[in-house]
Protein backbone atom coordinates (compact mmCIF):
# COMPACT_ATOMS: atom_id res chain seq x y z
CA UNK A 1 83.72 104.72 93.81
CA UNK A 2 82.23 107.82 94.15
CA UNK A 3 82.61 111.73 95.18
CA UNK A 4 83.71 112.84 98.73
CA UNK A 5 80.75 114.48 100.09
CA UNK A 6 79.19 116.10 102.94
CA UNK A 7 76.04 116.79 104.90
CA UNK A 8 75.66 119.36 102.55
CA UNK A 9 78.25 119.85 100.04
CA UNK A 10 79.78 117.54 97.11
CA UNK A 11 83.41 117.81 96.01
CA UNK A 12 83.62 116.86 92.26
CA UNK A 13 87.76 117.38 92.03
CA UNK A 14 88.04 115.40 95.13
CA UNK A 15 87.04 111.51 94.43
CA UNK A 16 87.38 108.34 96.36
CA UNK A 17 89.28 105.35 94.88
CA UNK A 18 89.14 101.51 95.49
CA UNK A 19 92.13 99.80 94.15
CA UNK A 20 90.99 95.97 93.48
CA UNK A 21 94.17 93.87 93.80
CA UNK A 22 95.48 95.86 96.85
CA UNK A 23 95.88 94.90 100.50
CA UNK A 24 93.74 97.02 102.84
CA UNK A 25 96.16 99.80 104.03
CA UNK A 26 99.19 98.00 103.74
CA UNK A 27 100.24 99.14 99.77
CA UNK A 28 97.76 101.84 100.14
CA UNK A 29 100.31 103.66 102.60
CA UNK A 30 102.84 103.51 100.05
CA UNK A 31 100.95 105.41 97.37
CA UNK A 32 99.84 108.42 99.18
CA UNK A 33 101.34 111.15 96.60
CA UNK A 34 101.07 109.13 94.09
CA UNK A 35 99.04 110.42 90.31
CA UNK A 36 96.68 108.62 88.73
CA UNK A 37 94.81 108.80 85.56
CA UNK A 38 91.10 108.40 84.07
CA UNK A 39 91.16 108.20 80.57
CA UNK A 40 88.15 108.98 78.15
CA UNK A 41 88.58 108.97 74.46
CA UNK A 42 91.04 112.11 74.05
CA UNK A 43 90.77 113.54 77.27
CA UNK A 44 92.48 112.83 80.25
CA UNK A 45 92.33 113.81 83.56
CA UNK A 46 95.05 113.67 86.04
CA UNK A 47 94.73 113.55 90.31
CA UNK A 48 96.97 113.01 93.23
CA UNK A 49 95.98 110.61 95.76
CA UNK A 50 95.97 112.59 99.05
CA UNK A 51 95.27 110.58 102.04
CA UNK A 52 93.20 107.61 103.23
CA UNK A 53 89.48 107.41 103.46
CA UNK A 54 88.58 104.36 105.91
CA UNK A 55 90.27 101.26 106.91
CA UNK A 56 89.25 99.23 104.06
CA UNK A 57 92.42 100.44 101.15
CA UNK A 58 90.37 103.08 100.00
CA UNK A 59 91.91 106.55 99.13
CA UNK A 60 91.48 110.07 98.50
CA UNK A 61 92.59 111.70 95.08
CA UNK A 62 92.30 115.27 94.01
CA UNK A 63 91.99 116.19 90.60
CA UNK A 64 93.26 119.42 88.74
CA UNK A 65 89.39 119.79 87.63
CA UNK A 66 85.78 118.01 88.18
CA UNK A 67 85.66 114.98 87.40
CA UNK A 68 82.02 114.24 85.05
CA UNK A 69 79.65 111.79 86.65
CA UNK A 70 80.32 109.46 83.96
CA UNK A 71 84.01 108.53 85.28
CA UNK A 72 82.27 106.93 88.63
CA UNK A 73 82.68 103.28 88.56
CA UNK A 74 85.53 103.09 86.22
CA UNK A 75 89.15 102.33 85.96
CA UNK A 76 92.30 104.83 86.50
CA UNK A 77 95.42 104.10 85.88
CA UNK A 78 98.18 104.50 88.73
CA UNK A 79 101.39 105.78 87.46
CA UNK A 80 104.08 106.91 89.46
């Protein structure tokens, strides 16, 4: 969906994530700790899903490194 920001700061390693076929906060407890993946061509970049962000199934993941501008609106792959 987009970066986790601030009044005044943007976090480009920390991202938030909307899974599509997921119950709001039901499933989404059950993947905290999870890793997911964004793809693009050769490169790959790989994140942990850290916490919740709302009420509405939406979560927090941390990557290893910033994640380019082009990876917002997307797909990632969860793997376990």
């Amino acid at each position: 969906m987009n970066y986790r920001i601030g009044p005044k700061t943007q976090m480009p390693n920390e991202c938030l994530i909307e899974f599509t076929n997921m119950d709001p906060t039901t499933k989404a407890e059950r993947i905290v700790g999870r890793r997911v993946v964004w793809k693009s061509g050769k490169s790959k970049l790989v994140g942990r899903i850290i916490g919740f962000h709302g009420k509405n199934g939406v979560v927090k993941v941390k990557f290893t490194k910033g994640v380019p501008g082009q990876a917002i609106g997307t797909n990632v792959q969860l793997i376990a």
